[in-house]
N, C-alpha and C. Protein backbone atom coordinates (compact mmCIF):
# COMPACT_ATOMS: atom_id res chain seq x y z
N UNK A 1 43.58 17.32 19.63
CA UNK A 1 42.50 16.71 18.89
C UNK A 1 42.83 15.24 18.65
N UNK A 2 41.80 14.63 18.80
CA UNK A 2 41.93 13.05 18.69
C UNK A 2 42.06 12.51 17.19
N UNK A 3 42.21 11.37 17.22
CA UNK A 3 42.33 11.00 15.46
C UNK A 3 41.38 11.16 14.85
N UNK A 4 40.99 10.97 13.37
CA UNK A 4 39.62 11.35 12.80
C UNK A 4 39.43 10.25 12.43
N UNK A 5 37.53 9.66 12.21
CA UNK A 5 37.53 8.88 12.19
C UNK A 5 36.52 9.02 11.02
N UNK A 6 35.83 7.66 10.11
CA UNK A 6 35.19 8.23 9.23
C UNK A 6 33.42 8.36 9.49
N UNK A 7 32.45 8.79 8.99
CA UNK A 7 31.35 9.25 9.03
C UNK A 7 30.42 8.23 9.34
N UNK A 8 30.90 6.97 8.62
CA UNK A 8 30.63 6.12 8.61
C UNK A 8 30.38 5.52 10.28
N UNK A 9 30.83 5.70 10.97
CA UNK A 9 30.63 5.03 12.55
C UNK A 9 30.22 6.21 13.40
N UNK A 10 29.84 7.11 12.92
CA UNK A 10 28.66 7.93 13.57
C UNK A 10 27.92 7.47 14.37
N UNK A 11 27.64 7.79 16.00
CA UNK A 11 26.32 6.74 16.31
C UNK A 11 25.61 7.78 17.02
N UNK A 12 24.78 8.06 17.06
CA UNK A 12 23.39 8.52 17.93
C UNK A 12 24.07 8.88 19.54
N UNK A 13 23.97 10.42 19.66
CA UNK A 13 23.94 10.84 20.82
C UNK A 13 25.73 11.24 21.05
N UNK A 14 26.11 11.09 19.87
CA UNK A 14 27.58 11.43 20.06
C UNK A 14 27.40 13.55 19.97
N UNK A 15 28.33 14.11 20.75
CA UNK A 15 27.85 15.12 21.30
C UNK A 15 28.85 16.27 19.58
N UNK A 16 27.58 17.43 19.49
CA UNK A 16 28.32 18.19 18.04
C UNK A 16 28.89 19.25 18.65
N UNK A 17 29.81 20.13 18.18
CA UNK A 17 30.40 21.14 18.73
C UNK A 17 30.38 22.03 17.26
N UNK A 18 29.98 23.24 17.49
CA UNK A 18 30.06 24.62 16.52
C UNK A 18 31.49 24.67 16.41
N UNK A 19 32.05 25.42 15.41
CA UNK A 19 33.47 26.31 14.83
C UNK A 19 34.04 26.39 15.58
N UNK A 20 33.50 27.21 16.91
CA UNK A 20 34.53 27.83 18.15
C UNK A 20 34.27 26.99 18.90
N UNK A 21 33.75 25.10 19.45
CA UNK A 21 34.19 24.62 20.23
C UNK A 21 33.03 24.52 21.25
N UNK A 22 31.94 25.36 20.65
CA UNK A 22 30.78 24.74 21.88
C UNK A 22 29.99 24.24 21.31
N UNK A 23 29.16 23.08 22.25
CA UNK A 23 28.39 22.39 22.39
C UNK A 23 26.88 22.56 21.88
N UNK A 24 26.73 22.43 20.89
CA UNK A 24 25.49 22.47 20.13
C UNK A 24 24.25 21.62 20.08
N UNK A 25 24.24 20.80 20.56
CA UNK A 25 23.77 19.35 20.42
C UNK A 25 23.82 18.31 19.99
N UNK A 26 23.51 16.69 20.22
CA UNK A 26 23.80 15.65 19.63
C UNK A 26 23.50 14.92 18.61
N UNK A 27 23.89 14.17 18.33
CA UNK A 27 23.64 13.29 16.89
C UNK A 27 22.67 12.73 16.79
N UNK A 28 21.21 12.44 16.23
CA UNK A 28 20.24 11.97 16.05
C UNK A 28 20.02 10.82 15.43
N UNK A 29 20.44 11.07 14.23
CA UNK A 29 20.88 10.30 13.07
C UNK A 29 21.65 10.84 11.78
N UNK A 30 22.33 9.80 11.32
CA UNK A 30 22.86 9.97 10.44
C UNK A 30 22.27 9.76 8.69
N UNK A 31 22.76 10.17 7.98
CA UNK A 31 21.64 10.44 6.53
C UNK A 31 23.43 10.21 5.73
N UNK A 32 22.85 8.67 4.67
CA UNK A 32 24.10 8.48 3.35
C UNK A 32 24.01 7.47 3.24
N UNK A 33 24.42 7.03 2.17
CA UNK A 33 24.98 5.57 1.42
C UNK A 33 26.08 5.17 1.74
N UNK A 34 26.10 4.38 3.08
CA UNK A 34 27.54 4.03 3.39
C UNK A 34 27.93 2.78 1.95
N UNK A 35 27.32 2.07 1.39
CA UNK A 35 27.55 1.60 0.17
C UNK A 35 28.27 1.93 -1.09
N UNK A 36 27.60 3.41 -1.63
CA UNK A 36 28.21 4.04 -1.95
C UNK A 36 29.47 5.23 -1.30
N UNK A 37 29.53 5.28 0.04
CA UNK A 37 30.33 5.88 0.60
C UNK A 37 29.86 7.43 0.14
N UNK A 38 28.52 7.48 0.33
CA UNK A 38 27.82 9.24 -0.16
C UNK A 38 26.91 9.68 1.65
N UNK A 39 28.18 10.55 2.02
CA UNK A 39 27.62 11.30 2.91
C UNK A 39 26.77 13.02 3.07
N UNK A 40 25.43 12.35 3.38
CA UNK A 40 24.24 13.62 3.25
C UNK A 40 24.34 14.65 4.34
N UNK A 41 24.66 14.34 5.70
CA UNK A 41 24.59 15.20 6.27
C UNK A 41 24.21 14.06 7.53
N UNK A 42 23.47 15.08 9.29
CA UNK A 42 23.35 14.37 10.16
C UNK A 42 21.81 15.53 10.42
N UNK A 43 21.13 14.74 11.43
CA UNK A 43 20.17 15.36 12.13
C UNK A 43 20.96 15.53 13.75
N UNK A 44 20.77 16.74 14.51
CA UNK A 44 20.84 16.67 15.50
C UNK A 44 19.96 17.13 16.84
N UNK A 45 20.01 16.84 17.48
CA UNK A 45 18.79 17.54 18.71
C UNK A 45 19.79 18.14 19.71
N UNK A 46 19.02 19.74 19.48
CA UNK A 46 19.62 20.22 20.22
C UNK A 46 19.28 20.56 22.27
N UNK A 47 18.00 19.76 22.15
CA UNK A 47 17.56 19.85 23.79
C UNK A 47 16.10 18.56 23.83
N UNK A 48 15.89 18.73 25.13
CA UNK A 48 14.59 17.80 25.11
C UNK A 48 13.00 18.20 24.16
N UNK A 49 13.44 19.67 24.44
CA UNK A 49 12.09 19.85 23.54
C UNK A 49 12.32 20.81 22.72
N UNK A 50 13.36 20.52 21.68
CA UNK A 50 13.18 21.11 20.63
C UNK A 50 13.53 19.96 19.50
N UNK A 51 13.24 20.27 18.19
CA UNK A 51 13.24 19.65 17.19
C UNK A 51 14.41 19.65 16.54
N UNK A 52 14.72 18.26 15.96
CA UNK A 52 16.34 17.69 15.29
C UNK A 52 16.00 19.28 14.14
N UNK A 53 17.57 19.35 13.98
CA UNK A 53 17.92 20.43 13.14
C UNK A 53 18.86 19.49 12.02
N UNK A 54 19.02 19.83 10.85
CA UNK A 54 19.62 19.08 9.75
C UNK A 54 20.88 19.81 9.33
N UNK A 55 22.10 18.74 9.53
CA UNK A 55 23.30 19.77 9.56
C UNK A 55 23.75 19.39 8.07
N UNK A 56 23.87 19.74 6.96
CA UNK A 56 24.41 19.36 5.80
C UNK A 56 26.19 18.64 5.73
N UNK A 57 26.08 17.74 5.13
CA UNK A 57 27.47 17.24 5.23
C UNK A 57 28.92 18.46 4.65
N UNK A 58 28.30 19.69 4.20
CA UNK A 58 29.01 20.48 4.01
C UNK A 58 29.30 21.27 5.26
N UNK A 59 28.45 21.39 6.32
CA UNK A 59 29.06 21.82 7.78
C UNK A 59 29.64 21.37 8.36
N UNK A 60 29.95 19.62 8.05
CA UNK A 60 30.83 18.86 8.96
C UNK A 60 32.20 18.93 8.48
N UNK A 61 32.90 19.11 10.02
CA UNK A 61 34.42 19.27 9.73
C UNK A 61 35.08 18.06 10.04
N UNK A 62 35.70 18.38 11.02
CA UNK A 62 36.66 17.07 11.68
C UNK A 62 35.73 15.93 12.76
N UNK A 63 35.75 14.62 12.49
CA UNK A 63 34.75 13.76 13.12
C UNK A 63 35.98 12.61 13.85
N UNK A 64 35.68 13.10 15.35
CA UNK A 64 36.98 12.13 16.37
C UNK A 64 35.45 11.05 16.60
N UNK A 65 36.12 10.04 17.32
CA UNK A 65 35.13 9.36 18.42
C UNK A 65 34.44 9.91 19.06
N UNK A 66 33.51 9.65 19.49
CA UNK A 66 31.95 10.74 20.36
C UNK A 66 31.92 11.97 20.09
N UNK A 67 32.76 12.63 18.93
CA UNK A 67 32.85 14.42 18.96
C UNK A 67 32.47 14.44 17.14
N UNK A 68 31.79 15.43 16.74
CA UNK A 68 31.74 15.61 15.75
C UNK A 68 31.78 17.42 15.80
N UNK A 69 32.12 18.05 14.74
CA UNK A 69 33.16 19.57 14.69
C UNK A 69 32.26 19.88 13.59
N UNK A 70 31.18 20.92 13.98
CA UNK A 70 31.22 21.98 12.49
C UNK A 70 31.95 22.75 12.22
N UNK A 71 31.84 23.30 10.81
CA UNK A 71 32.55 24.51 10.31
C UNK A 71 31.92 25.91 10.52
N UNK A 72 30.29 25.49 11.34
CA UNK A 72 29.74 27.37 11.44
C UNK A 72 30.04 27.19 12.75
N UNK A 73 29.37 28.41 12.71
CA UNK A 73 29.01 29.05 14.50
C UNK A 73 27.74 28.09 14.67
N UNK A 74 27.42 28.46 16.39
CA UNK A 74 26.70 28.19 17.21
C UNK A 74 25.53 28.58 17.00
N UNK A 75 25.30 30.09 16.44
CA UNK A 75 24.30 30.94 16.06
C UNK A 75 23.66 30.41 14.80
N UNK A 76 24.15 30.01 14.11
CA UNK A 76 23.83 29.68 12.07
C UNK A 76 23.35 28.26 12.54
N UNK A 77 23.31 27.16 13.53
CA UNK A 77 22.63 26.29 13.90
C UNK A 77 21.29 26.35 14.41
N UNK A 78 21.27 27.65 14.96
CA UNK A 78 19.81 27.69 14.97
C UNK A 78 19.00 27.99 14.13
N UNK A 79 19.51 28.70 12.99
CA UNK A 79 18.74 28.78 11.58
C UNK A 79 18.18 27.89 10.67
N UNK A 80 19.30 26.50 10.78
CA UNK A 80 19.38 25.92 10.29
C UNK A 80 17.62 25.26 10.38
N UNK A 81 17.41 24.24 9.03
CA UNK A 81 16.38 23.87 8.72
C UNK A 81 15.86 22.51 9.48
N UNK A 82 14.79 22.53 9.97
CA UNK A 82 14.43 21.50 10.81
C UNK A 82 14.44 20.08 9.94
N UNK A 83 14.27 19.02 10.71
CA UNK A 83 14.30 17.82 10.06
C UNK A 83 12.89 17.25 9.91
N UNK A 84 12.53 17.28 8.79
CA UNK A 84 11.22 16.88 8.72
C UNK A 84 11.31 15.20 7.79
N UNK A 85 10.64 14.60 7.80
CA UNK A 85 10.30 13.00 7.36
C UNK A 85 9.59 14.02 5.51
N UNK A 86 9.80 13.21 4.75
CA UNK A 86 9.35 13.76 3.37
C UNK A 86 7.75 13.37 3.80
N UNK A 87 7.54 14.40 2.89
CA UNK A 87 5.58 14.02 2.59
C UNK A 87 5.80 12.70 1.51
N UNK A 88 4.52 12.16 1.72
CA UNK A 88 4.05 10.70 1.26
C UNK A 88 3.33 11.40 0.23
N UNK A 89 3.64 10.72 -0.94
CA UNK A 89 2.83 11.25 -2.21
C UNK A 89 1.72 9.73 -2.75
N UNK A 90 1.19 9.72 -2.97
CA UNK A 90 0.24 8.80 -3.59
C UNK A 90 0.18 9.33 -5.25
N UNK A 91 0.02 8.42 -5.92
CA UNK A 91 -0.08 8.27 -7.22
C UNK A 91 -1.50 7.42 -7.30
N UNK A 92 -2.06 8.90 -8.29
CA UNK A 92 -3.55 8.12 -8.80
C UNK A 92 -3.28 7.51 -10.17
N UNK A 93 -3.92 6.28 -10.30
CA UNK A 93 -3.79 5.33 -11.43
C UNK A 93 -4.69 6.03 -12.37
N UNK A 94 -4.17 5.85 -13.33
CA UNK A 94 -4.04 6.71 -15.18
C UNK A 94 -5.95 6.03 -15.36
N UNK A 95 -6.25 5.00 -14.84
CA UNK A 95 -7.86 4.14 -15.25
C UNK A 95 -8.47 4.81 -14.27
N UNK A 96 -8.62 5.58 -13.33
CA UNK A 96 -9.22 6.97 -12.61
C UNK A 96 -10.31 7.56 -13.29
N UNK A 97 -11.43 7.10 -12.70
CA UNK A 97 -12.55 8.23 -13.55
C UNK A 97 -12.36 9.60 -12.81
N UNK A 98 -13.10 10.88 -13.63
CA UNK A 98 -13.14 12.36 -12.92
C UNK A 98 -13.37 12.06 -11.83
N UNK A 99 -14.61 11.37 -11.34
CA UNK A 99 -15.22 11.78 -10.30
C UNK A 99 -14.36 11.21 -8.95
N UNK A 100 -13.47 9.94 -9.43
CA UNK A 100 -12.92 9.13 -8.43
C UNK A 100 -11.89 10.35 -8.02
N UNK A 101 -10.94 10.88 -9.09
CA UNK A 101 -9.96 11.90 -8.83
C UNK A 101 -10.34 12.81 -7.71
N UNK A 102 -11.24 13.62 -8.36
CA UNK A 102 -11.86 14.48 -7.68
C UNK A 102 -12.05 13.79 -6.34
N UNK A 103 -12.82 12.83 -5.73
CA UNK A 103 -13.10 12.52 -4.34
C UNK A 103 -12.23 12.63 -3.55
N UNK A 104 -10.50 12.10 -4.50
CA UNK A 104 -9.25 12.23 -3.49
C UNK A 104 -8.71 13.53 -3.51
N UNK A 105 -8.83 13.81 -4.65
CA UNK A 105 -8.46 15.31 -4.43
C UNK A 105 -9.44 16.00 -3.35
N UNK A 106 -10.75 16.06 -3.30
CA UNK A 106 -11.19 16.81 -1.87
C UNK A 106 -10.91 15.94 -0.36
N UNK A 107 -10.78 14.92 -0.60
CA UNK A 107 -10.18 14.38 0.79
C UNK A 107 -8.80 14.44 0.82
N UNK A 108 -7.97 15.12 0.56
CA UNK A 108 -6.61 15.26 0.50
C UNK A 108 -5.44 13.94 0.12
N UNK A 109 -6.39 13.08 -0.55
CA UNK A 109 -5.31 11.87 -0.50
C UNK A 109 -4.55 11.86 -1.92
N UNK A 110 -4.83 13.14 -2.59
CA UNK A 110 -3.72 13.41 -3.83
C UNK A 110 -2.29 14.56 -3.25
N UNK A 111 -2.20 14.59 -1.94
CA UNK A 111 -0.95 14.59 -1.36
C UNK A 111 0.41 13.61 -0.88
């Protein structure tokens, strides 16, 4: 095993490996406050057409150059929770008459 390096120089497309050493898919992006030095976790893609999966910084083990090591299996990656972008919330202003509310509320823009 190569030296470890920190989370921090993570880059896109560096290849992940499950517990036992196989090949799971690559690095997407990375998620933290290198500022604060607070690591969230990584997104990875595991093929052309499937969707980044979100690996929690509690699955990551040992991180060499281009290799990053979970602590599950191969199998518990596919469970894992897809990476979705947060929903956009809008905030209706408090000077809102009913009826204005209401309009966004039936056009969905109080999501």
């Amino acid at each position: 095993m190569a030296d470890p390096v920190s989370w921090k120089v993570i880059e896109r497309g560096w290849k992940v490996v499950d517990a036992d050493g196989g090949e799971v898919g690559a690095v997407h992006e990375v998620a933290g406050d290198p500022e604060a030095d607070i690591f969230d976790g990584l997104s990875i893609t595991e093929g052309a057409f499937s969707g980044d999966k979100y690996i929690p910084s509690e699955s990551v083990g040992a991180i060499e150059e281009g290799v990053v090591h979970l602590t599950i299996a191969g199998d518990r990656v596919a469970t894992l929770d897809d990476m979705r972008s947060a929903p956009e919330e809008e905030i209706v202003p408090e000077g809102s008459t009913w009826y204005q509310r209401m309009a966004w509320w039936l056009t969905g823009r109080n999501r």
